[in-house]
N, C-alpha and C. Protein backbone atom coordinates (compact mmCIF):
# COMPACT_ATOMS: atom_id res chain seq x y z
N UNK A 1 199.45 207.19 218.93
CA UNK A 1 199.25 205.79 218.64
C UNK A 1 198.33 205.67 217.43
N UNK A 2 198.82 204.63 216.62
CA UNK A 2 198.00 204.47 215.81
C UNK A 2 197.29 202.94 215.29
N UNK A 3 196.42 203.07 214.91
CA UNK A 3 195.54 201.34 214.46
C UNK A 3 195.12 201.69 213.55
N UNK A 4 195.65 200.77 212.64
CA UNK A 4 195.85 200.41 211.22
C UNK A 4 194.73 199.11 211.24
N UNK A 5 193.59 199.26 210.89
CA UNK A 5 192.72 198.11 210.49
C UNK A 5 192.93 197.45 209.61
N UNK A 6 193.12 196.30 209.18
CA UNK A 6 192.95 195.88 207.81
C UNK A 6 191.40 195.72 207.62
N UNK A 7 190.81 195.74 206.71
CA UNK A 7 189.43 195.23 206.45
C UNK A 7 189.64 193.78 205.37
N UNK A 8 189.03 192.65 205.80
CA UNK A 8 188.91 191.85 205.33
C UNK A 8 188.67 191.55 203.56
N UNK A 9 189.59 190.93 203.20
CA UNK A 9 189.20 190.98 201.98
C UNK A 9 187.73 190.20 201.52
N UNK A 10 187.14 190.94 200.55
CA UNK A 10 185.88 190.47 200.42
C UNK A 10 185.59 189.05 199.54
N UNK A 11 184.54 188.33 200.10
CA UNK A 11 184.38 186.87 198.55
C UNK A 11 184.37 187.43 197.58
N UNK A 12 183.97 188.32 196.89
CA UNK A 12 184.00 189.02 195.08
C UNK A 12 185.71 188.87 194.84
N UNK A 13 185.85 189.72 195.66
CA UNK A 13 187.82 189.94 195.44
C UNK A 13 188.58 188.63 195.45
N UNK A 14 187.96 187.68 196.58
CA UNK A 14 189.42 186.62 196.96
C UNK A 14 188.85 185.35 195.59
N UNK A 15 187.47 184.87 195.32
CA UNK A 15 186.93 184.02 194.23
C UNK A 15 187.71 184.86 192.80
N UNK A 16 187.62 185.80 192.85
CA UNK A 16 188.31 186.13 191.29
C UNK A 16 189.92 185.97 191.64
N UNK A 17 190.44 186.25 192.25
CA UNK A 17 191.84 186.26 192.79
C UNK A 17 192.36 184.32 192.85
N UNK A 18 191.33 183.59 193.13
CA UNK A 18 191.81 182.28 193.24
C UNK A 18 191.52 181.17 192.11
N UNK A 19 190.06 182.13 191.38
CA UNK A 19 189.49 181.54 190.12
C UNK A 19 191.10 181.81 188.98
N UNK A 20 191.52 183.06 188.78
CA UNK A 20 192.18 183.45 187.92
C UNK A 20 194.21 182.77 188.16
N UNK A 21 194.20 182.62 189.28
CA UNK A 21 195.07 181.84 189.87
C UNK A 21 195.27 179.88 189.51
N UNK A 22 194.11 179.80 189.32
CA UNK A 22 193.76 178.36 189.39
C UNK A 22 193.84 178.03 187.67
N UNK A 23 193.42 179.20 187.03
CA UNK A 23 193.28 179.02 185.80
C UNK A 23 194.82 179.19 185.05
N UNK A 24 195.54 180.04 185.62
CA UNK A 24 197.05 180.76 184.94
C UNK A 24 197.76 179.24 184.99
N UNK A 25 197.21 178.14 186.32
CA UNK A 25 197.71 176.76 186.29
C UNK A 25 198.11 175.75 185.31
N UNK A 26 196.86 175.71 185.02
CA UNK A 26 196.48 174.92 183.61
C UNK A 26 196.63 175.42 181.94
N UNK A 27 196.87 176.71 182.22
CA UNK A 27 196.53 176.70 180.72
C UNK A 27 198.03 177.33 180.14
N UNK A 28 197.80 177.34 178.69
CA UNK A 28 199.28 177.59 177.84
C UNK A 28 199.68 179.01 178.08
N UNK A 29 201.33 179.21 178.08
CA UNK A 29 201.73 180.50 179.19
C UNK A 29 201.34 181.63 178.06
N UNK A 30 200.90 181.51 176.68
CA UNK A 30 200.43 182.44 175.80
C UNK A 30 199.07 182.98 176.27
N UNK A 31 198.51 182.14 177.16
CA UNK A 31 197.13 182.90 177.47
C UNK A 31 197.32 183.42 178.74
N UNK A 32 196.34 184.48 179.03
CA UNK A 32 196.40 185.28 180.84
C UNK A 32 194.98 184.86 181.01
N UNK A 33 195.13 185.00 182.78
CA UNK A 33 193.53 185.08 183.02
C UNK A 33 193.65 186.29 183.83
N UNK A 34 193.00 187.51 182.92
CA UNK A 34 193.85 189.11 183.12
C UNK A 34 192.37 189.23 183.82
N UNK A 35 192.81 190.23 184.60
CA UNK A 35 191.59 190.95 185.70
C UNK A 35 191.54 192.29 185.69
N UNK A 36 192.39 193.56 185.41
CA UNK A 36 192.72 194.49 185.20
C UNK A 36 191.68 194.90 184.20
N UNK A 37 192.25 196.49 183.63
CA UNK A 37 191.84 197.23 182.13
C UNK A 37 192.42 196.97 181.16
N UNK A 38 192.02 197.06 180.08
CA UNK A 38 190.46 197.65 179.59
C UNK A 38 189.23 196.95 179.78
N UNK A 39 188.16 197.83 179.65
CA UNK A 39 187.06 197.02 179.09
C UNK A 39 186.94 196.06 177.93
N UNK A 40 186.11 195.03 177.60
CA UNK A 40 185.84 195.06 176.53
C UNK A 40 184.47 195.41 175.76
N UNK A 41 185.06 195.71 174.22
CA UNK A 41 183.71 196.74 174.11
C UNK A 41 183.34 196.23 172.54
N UNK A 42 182.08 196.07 171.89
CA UNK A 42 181.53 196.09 170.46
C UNK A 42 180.96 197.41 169.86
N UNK A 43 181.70 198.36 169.89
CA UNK A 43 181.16 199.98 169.09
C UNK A 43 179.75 199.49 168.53
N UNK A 44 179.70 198.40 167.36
CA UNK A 44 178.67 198.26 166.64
C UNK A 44 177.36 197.94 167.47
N UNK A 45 177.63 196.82 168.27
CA UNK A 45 176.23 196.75 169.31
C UNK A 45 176.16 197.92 170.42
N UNK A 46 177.28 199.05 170.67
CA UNK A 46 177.05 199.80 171.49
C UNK A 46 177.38 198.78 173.09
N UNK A 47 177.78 198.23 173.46
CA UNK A 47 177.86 197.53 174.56
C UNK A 47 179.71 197.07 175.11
N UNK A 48 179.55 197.95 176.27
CA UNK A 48 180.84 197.86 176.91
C UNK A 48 180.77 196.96 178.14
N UNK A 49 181.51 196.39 178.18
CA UNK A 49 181.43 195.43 179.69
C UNK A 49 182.88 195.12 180.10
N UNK A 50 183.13 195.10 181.44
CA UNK A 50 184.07 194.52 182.14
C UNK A 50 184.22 193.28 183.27
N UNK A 51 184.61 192.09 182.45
CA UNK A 51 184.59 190.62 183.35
C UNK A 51 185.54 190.74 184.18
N UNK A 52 185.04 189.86 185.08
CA UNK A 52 185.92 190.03 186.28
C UNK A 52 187.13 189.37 185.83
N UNK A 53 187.18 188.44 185.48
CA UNK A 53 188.20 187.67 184.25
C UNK A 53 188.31 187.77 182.96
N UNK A 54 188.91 188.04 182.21
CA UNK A 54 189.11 187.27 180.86
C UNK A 54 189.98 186.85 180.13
N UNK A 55 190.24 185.87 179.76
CA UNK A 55 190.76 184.72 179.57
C UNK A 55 191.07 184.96 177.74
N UNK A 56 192.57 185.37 177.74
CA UNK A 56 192.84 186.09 176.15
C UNK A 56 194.20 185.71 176.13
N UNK A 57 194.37 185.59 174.38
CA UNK A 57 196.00 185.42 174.52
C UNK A 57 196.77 187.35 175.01
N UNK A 58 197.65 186.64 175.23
CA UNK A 58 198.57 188.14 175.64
C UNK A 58 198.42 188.88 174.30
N UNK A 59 199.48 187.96 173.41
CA UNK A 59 199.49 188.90 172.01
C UNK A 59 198.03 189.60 171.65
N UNK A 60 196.78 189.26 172.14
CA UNK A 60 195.51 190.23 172.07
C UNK A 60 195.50 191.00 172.61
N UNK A 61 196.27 191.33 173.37
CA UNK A 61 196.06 192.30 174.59
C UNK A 61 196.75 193.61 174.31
N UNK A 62 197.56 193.51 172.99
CA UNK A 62 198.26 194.05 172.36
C UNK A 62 197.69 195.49 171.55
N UNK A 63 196.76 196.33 172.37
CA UNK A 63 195.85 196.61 171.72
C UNK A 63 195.67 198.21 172.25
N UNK A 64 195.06 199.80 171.92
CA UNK A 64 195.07 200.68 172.39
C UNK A 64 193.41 200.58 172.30
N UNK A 65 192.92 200.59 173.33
CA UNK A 65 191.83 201.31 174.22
C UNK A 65 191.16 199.45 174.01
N UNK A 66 190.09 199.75 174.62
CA UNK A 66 189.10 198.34 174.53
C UNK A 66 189.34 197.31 173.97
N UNK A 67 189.44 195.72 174.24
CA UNK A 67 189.54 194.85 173.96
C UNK A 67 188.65 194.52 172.98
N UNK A 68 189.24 193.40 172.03
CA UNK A 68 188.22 193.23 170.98
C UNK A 68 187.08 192.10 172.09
N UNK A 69 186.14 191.98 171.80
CA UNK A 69 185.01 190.94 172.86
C UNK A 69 185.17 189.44 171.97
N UNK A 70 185.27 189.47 170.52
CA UNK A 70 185.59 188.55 169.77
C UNK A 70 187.62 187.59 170.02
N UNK A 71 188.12 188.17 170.86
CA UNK A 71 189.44 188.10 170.77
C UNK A 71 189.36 186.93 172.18
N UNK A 72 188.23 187.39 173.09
CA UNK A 72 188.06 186.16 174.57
C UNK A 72 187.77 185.37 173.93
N UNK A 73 189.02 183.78 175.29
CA UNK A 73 188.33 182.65 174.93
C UNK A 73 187.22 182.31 175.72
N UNK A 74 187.28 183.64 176.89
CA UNK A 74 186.14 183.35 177.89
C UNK A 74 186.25 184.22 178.79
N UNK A 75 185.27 184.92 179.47
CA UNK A 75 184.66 185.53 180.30
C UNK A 75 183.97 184.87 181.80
N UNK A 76 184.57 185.62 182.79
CA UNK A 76 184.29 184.66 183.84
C UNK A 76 183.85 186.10 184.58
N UNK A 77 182.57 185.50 185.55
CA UNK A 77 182.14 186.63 186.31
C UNK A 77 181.84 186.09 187.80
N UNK A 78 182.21 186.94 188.48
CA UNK A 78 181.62 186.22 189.78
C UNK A 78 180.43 187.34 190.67
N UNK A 79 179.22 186.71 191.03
CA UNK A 79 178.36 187.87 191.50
C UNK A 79 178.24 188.24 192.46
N UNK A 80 177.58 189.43 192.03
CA UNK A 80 178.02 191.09 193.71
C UNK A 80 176.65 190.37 194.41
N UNK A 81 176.90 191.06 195.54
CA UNK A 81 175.83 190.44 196.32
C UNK A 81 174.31 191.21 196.27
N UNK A 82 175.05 192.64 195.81
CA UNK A 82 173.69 193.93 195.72
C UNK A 82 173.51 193.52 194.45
N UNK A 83 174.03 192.97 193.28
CA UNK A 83 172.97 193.53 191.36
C UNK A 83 173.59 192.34 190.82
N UNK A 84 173.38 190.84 191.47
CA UNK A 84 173.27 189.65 190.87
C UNK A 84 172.62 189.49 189.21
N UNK A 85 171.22 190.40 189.13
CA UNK A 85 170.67 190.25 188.04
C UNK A 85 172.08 190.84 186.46
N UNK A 86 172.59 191.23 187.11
CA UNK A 86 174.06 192.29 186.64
C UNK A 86 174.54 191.01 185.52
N UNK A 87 174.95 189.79 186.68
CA UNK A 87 175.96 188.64 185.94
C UNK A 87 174.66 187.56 185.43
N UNK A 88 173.70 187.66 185.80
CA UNK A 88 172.65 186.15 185.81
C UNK A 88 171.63 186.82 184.42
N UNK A 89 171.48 187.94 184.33
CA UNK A 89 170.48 188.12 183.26
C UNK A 89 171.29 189.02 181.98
N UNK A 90 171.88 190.31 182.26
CA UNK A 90 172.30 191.03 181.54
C UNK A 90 173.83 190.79 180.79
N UNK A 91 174.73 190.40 181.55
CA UNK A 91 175.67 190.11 181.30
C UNK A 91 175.51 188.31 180.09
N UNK A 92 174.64 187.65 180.56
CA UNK A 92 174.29 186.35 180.32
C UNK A 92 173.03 186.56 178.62
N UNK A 93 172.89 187.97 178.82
CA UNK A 93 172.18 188.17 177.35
C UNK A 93 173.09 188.79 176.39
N UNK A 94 174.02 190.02 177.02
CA UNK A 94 175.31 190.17 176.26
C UNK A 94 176.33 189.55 175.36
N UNK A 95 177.36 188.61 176.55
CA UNK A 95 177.90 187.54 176.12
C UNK A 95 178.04 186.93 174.86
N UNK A 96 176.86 186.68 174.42
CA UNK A 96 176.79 186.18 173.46
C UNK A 96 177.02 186.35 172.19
N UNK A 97 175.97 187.75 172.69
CA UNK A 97 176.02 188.58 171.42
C UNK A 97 177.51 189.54 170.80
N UNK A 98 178.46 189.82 172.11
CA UNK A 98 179.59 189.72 171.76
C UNK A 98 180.43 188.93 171.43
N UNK A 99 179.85 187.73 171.36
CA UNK A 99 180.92 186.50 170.42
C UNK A 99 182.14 185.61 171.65
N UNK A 100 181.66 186.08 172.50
CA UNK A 100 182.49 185.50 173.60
C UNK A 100 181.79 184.29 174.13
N UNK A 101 182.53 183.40 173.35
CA UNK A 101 181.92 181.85 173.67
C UNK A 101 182.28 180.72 174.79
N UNK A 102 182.48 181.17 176.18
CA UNK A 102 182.39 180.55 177.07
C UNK A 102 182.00 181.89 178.20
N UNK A 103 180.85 181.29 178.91
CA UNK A 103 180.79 182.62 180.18
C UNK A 103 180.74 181.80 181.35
N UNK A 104 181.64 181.98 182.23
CA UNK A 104 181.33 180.89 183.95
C UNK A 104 181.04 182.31 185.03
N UNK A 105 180.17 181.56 185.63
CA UNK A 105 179.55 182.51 186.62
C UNK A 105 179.72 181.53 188.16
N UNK A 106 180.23 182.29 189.03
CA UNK A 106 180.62 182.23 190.40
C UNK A 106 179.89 182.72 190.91
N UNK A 107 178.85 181.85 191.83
CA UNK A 107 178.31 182.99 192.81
C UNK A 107 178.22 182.83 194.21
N UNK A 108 178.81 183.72 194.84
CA UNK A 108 178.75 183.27 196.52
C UNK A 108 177.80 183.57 197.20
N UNK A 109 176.81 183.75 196.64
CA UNK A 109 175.88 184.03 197.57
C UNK A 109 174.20 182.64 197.58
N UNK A 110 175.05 181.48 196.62
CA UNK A 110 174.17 180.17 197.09
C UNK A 110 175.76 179.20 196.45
N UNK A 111 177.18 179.24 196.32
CA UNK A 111 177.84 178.48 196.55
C UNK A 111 177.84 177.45 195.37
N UNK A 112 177.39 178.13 194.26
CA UNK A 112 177.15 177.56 192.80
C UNK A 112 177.25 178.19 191.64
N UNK A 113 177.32 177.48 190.50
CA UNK A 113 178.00 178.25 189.36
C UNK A 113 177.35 178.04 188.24
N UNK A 114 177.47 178.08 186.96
CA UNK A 114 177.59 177.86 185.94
C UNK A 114 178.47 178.26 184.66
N UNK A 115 178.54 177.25 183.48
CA UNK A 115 179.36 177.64 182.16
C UNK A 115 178.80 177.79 181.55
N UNK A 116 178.42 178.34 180.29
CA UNK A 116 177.67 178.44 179.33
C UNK A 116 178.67 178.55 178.12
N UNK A 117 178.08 177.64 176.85
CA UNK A 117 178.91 177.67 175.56
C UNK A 117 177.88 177.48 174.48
N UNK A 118 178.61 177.49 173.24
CA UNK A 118 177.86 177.16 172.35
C UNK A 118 176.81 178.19 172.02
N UNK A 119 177.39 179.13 171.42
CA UNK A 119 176.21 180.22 170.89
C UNK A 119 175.71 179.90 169.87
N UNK A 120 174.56 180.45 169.79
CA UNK A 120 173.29 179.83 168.96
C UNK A 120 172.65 180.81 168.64
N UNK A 121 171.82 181.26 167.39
CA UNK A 121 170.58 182.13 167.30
C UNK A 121 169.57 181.65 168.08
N UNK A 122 169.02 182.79 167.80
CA UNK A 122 167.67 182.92 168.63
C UNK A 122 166.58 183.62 168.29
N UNK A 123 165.34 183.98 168.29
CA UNK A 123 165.00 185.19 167.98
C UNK A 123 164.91 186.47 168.58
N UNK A 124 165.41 185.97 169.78
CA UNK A 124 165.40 186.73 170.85
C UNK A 124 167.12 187.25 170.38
N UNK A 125 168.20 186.87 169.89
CA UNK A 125 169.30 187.02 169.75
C UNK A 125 170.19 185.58 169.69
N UNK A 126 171.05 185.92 169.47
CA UNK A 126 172.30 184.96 170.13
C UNK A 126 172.62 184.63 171.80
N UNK A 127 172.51 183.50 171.70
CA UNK A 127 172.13 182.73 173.34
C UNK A 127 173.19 181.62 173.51
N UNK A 128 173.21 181.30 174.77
CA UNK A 128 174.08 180.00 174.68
C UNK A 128 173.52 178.85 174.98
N UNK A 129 173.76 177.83 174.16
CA UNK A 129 172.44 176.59 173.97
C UNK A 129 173.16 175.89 175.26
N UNK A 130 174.42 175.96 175.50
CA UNK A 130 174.69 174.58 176.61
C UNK A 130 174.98 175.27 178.06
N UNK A 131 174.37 174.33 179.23
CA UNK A 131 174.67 175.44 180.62
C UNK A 131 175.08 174.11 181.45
N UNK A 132 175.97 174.16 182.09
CA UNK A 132 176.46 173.31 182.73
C UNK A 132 177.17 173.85 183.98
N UNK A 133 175.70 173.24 185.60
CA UNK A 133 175.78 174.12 186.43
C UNK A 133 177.14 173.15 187.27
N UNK A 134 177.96 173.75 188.09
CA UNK A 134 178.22 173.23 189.41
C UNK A 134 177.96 173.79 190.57
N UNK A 135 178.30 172.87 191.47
CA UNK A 135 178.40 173.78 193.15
C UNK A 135 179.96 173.54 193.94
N UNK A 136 180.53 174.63 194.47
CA UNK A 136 181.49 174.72 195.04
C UNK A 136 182.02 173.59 195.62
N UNK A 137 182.97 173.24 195.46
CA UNK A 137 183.70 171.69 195.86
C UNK A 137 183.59 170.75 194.81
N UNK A 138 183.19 171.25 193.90
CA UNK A 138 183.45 170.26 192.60
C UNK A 138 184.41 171.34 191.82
N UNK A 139 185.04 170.50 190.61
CA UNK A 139 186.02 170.40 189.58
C UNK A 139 184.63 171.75 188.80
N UNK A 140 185.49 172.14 187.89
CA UNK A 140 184.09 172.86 186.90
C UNK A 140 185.55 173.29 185.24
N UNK A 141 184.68 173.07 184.20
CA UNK A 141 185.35 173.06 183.26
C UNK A 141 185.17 174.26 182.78
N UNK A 142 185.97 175.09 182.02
CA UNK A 142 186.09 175.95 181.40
C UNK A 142 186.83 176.47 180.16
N UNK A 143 186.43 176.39 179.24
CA UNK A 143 187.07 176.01 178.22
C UNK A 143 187.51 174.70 178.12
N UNK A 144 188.98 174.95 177.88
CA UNK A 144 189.30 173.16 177.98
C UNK A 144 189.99 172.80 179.20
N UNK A 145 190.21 173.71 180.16
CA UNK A 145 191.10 173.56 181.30
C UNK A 145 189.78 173.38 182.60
N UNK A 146 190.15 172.61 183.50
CA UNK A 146 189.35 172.13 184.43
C UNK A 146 190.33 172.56 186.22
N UNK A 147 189.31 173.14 186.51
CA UNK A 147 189.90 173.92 188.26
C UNK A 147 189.35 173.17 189.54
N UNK A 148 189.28 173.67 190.15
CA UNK A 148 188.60 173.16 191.58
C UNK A 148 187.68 174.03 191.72
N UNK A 149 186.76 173.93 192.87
CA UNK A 149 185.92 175.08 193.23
C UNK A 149 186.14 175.16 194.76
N UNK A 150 187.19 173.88 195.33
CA UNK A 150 187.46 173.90 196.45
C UNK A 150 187.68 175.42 197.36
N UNK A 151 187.68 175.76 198.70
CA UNK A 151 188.02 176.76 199.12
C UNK A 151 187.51 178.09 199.05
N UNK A 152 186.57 178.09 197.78
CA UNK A 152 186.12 179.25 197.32
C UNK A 152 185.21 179.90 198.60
N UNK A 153 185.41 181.37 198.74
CA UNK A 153 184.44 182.01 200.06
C UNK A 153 183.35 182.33 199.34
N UNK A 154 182.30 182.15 200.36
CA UNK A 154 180.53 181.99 200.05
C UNK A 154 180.54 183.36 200.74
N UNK A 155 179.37 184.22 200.57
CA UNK A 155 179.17 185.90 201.32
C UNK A 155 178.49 185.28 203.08
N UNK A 156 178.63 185.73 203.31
CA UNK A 156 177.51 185.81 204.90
C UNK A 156 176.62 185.92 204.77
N UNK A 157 175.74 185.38 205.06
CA UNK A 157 174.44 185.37 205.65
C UNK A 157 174.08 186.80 206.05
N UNK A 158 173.56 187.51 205.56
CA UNK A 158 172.39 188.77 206.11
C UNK A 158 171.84 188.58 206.89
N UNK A 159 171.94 189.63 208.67
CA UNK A 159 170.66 189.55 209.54
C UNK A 159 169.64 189.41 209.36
N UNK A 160 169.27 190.23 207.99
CA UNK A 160 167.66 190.03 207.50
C UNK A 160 167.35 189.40 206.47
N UNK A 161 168.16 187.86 206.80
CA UNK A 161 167.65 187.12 204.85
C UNK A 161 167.19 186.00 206.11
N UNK A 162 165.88 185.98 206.32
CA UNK A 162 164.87 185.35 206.41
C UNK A 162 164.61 184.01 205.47
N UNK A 163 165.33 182.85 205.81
CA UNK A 163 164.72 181.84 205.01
C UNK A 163 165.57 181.53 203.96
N UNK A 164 166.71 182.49 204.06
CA UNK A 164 167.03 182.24 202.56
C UNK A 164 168.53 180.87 202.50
């Protein structure tokens, strides 16, 4: 006899799976909202990253090894529950500086988001001057196409998150 478990699919997996779904909706059939490989990468800044989304025409995709980071119309991330600082600080100082001018961040673990556009100097670097937060069950814009946030799965509660 045998038992075949399924294990539940996780919120990281099913929010990118319904974000990228929601998006292929709205927008022109020349663009994907691809989840797969490659990375994308800037040789010159040394910095490789992989979004959980990104949002490119096909004909860019057209490409041998790493995506150009200048070629996204946007980068969408949704955060792990262990290295949040991953999508909220590092990824969110990156971004920019790779020329990828829209970043939306999903996070299930308080059921809220944000977009960020509009790169800007800084002295600190290139930043994005505009942040425009939502929370799950609202509409949220991205680029120029607008989704739901309806349905989206929030993580569980931890035995030991005290308060949170």
């Amino acid at each position: 006899m045998v038992h075949d478990t399924l294990e539940p699919v996780e919120p990281h997996e099913l929010t990118t799976l319904r974000v990228r779904k929601r998006l292929e909706k709205v927008m022109p059939e020349d663009l994907v909202a691809h989840t797969g490989t490659p990375d994308v990468e800037d040789q010159s800044e040394g910095i490789m990253r992989h979004p959980d989304v990104m949002v490119i025409a096909e004909a860019d995709m057209e490409v041998e090894g790493s995506f150009d980071p200048r070629t996204l119309v946007a980068a969408i991330e949704v955060v792990s529950r262990s290295n949040p600082d991953n999508d909220w600080v590092g990824k969110m100082r990156d971004y920019p500086l790779l020329g990828i001018p829209v970043y939306a961040i999903f996070d299930p673990r308080t059921g809220s988001g944000a977009v960020l556009t509009d790169i800007h100097p800084t002295p600190a670097g290139p930043r994005y001057a505009t942040r425009k937060e939502f929370v799950y069950g609202e509409d949220v814009t991205i680029g120029e196409w607008t989704i739901t946030t309806q349905n989206l799965p929030r993580y569980a509660k931890s035995p030991d998150a005290a308060g949170d």
